[in-house]
Protein backbone atom coordinates (compact mmCIF):
# COMPACT_ATOMS: atom_id res chain seq x y z
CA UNK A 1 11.42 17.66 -4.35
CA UNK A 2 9.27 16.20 -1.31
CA UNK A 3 8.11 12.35 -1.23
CA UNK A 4 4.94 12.94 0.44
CA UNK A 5 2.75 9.98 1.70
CA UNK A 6 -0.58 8.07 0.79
CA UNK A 7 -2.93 5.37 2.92
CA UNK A 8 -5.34 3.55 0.72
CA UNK A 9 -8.26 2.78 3.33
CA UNK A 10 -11.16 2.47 0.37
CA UNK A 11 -12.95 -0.35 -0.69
CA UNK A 12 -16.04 -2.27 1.15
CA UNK A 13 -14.13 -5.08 2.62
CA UNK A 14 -16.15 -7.84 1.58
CA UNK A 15 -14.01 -10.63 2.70
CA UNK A 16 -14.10 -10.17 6.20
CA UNK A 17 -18.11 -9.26 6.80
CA UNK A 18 -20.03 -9.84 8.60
CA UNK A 19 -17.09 -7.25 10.70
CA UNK A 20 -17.14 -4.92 8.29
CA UNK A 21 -20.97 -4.44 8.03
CA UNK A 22 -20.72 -1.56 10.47
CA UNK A 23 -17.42 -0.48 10.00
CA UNK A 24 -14.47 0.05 7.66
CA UNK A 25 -12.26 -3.15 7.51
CA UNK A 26 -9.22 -0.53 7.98
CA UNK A 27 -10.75 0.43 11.28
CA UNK A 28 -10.98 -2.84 12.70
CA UNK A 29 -8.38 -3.70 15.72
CA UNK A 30 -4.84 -5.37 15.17
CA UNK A 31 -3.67 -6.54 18.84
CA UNK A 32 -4.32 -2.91 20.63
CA UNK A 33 -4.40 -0.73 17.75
CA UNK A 34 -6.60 0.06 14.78
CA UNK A 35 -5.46 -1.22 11.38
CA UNK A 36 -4.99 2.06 10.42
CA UNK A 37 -2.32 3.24 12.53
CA UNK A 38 -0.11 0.54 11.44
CA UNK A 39 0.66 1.99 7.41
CA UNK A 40 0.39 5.78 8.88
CA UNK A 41 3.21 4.98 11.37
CA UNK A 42 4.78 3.29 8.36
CA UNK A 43 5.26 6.68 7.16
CA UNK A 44 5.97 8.63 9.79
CA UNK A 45 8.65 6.13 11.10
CA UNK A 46 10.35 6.63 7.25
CA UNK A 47 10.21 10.82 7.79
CA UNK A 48 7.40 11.73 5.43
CA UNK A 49 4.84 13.97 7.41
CA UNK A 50 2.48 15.05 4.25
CA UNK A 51 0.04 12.11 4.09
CA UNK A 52 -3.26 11.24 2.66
CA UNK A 53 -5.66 8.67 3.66
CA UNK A 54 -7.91 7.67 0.81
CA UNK A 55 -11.24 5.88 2.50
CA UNK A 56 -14.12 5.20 1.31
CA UNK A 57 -17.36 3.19 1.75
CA UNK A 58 -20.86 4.35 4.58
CA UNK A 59 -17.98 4.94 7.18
CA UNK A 60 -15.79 7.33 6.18
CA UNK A 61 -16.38 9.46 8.38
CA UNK A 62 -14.92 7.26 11.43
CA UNK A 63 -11.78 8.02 10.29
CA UNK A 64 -11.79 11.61 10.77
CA UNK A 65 -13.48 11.00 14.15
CA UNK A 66 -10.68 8.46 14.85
CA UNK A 67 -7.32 10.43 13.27
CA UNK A 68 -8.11 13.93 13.40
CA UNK A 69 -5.57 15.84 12.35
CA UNK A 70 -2.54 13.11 13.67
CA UNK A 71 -1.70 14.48 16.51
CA UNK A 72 -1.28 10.96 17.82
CA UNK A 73 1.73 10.59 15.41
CA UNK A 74 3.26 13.90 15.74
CA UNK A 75 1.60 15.11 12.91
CA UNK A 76 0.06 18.82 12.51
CA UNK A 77 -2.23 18.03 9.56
CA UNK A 78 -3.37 14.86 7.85
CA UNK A 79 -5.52 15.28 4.80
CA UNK A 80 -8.49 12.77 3.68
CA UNK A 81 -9.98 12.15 0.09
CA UNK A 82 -13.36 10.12 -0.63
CA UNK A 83 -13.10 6.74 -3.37
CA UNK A 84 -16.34 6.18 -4.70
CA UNK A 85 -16.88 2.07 -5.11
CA UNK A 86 -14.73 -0.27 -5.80
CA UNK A 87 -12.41 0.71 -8.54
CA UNK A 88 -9.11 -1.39 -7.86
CA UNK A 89 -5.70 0.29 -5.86
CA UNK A 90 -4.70 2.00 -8.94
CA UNK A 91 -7.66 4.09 -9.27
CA UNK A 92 -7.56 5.00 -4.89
CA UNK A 93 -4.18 6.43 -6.18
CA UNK A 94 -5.41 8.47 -8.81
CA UNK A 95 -7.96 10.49 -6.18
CA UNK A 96 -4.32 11.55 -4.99
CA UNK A 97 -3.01 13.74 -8.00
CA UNK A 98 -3.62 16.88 -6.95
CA UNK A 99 -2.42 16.06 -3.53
CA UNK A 100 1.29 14.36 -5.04
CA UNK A 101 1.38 17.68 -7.51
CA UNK A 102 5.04 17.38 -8.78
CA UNK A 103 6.53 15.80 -5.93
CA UNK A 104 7.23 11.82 -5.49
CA UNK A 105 4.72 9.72 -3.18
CA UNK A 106 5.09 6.60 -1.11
CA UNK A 107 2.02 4.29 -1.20
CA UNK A 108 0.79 1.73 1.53
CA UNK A 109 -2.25 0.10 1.32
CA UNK A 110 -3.96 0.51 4.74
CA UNK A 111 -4.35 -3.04 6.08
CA UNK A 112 -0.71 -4.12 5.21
CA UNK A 113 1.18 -4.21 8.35
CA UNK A 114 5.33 -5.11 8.32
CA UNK A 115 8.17 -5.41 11.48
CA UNK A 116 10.72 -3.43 9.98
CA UNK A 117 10.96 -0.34 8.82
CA UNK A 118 11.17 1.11 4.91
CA UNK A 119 13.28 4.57 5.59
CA UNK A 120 16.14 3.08 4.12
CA UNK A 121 14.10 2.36 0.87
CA UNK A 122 12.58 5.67 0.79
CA UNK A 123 15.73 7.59 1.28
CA UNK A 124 17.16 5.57 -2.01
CA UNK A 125 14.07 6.19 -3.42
CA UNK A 126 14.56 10.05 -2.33
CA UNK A 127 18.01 9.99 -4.16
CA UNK A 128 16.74 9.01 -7.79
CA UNK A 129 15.49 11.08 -10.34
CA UNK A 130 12.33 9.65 -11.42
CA UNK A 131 10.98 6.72 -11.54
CA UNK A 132 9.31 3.55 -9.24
CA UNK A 133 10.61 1.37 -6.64
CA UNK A 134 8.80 -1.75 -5.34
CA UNK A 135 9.01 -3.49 -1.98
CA UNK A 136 8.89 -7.51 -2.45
CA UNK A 137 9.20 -10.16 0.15
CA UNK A 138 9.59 -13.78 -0.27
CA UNK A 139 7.11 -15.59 0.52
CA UNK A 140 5.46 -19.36 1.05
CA UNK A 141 2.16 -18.57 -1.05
CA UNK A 142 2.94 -16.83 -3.78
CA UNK A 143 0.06 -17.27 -6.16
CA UNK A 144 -1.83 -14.87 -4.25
CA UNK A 145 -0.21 -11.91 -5.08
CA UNK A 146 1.78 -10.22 -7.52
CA UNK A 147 4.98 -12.33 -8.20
CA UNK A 148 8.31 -10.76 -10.00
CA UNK A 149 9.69 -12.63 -12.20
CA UNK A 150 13.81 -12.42 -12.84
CA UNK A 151 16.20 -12.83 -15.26
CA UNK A 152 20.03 -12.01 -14.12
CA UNK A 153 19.02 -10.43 -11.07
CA UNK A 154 16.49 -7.99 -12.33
CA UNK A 155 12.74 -8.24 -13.13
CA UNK A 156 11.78 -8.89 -16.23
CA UNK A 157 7.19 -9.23 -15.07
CA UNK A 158 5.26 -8.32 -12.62
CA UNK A 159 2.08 -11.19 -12.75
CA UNK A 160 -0.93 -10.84 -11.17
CA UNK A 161 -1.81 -14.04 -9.05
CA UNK A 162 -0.08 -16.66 -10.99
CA UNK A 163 -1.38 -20.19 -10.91
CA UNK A 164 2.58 -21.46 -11.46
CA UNK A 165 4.56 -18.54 -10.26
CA UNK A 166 7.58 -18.27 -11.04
CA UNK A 167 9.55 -16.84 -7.79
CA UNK A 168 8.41 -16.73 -4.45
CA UNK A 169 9.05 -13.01 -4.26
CA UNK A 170 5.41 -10.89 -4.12
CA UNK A 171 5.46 -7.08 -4.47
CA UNK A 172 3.94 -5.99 -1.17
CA UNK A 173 1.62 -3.10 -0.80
CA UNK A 174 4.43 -0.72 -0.68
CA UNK A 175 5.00 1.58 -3.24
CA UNK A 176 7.02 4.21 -4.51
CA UNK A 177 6.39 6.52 -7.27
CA UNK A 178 7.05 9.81 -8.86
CA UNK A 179 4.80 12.36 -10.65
CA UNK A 180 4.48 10.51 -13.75
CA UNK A 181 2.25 7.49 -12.06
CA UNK A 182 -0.93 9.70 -12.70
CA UNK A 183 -0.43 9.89 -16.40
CA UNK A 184 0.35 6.16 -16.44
CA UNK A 185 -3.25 5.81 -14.52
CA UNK A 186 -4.94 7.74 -17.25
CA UNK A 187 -3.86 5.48 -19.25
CA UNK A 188 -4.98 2.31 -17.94
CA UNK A 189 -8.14 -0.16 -19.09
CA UNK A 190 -10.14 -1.96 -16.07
CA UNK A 191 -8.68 -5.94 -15.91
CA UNK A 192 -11.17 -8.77 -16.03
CA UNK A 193 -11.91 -7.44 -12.26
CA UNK A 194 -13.20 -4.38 -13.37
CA UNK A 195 -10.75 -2.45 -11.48
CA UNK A 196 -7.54 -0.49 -12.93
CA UNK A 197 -4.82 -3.07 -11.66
CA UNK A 198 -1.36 -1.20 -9.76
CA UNK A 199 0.29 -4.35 -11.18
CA UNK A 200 -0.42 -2.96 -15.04
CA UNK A 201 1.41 0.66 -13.40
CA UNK A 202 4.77 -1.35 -12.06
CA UNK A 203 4.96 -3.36 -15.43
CA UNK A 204 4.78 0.22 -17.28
CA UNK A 205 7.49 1.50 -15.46
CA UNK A 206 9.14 -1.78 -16.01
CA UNK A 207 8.59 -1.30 -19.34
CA UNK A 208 10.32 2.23 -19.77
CA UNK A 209 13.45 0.60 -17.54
CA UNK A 210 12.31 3.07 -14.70
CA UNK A 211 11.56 0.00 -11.76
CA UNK A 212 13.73 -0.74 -9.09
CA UNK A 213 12.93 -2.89 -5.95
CA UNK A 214 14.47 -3.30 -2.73
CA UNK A 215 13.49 -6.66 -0.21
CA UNK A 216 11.05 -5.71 2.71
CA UNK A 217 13.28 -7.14 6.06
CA UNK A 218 11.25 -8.36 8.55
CA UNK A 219 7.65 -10.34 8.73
CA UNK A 220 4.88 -8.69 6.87
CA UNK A 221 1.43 -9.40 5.93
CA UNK A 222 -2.04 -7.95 5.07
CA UNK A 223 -5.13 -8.20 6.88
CA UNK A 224 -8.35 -8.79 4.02
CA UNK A 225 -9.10 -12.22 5.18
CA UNK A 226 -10.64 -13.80 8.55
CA UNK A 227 -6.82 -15.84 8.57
CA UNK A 228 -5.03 -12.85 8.03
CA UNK A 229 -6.17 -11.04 10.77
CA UNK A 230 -5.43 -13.03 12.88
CA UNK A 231 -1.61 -13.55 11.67
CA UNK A 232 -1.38 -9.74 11.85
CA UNK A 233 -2.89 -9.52 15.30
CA UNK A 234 -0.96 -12.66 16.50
CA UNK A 235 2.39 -11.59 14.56
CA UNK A 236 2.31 -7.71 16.43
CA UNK A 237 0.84 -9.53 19.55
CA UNK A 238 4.49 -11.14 19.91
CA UNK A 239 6.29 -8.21 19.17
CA UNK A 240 4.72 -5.89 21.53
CA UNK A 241 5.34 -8.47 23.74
CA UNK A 242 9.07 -9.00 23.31
């Protein structure tokens, strides 16, 4: 069975116009290269070679002008689906079903950008059945992400943006399904958001004792805010550097 790869690069990204007014926030610059590059190389970096970027938004279209078919990464084909709206990271994935078929998938939202690698965690990943994994990362603000909570070692809830968390460890936009994540996204209401939430998908596999996690090494960060931007363009501005 093949773990093949998606980018979600949808959504209108509201939090950084006026920059995104003309363009798609995942094809604004980080140091010397698009946003985008960062999760596809991601990928590529861990061996998968079957990716899909899921865009979305009045520029779509940039991105084929931009990617073409890879080449840039070694890769012979790269395939593209449209997300209509804003309908939350679990619905982007759900665009990707026919695409995943029976095999396993690797998800990376398309303005999260990390040091290290994750082939080690995919090749686990690559090993087990079925299931999920989850990438976390400890970090200083965790109340604005989704924070596992443990008991013994192992988590016992995913929350969504806690006001009193209850780690410090955040599940990163790094994910790792198999086949069964599209039936768990049928399944799923819109949250108080209106979107369908990826957090609800990790606490189902939770749920059915199918989640395991491994710690992201490294720095890592996302991009959706003016301040976090600039961390990711000052954070790979020092690497390329050193």
């Amino acid at each position: 069975m093949s773990l093949k790869g998606v980018v979600l690069a949808g959504g209108l990204g509201k939090r950084l116009y006026p920059l995104t007014k003309i363009t798609n926030k995942h094809l604004l610059p980080v140091y010397n290269k698009p946003m985008i590059y960062y999760p596809i190389q991601t990928l590529v970096d861990a061996g998968i070679q079957d990716i899909l970027i899921v865009t979305g938004g009045n520029h779509a279209g940039e991105f084929l002008r931009l990617l073409g078919n890879g080449a840039q990464f070694g890769l012979v084909h790269l395939n593209y689906t449209y997300q209509e709206g804003e309908g939350g990271i679990a619905q982007a994935l759900g665009l990707a079903r026919h695409f995943v078929g029976k095999d396993k998938v690797c998800v990376i939202l398309g303005d999260n950008i990390i040091e290290k690698g994750i082939r080690d965690a995919v090749e686990e990943f690559r090993t087990e059945e079925r299931g999920a994994k989850i990438m976390l990362k400890k970090v200083k603000d965790p109340e604005r992400f989704g924070v596992a909570e443990f008991r013994d070692g192992k988590i016992v809830r995913i929350v969504e943006k806690p006001k009193q968390p209850k780690s410090d460890h955040v599940v990163t936009g790094i994910y790792m399904y198999d086949a069964g994540v599209f039936d768990i996204i049928r399944t799923l209401k819109p949250s108080r958001r209106g979107e369908l939430e990826i957090t609800d998908v990790n606490n189902e596999y939770l749920r059915r004792g199918m989640l395991s996690y491994s710690i992201l090494k490294g720095w890592w960060t996302d991009s959706g805010t003016f301040d976090s931007l600039l961390y990711a363009n000052n954070l790979v501005a020092r690497l390329e550097g050193s």
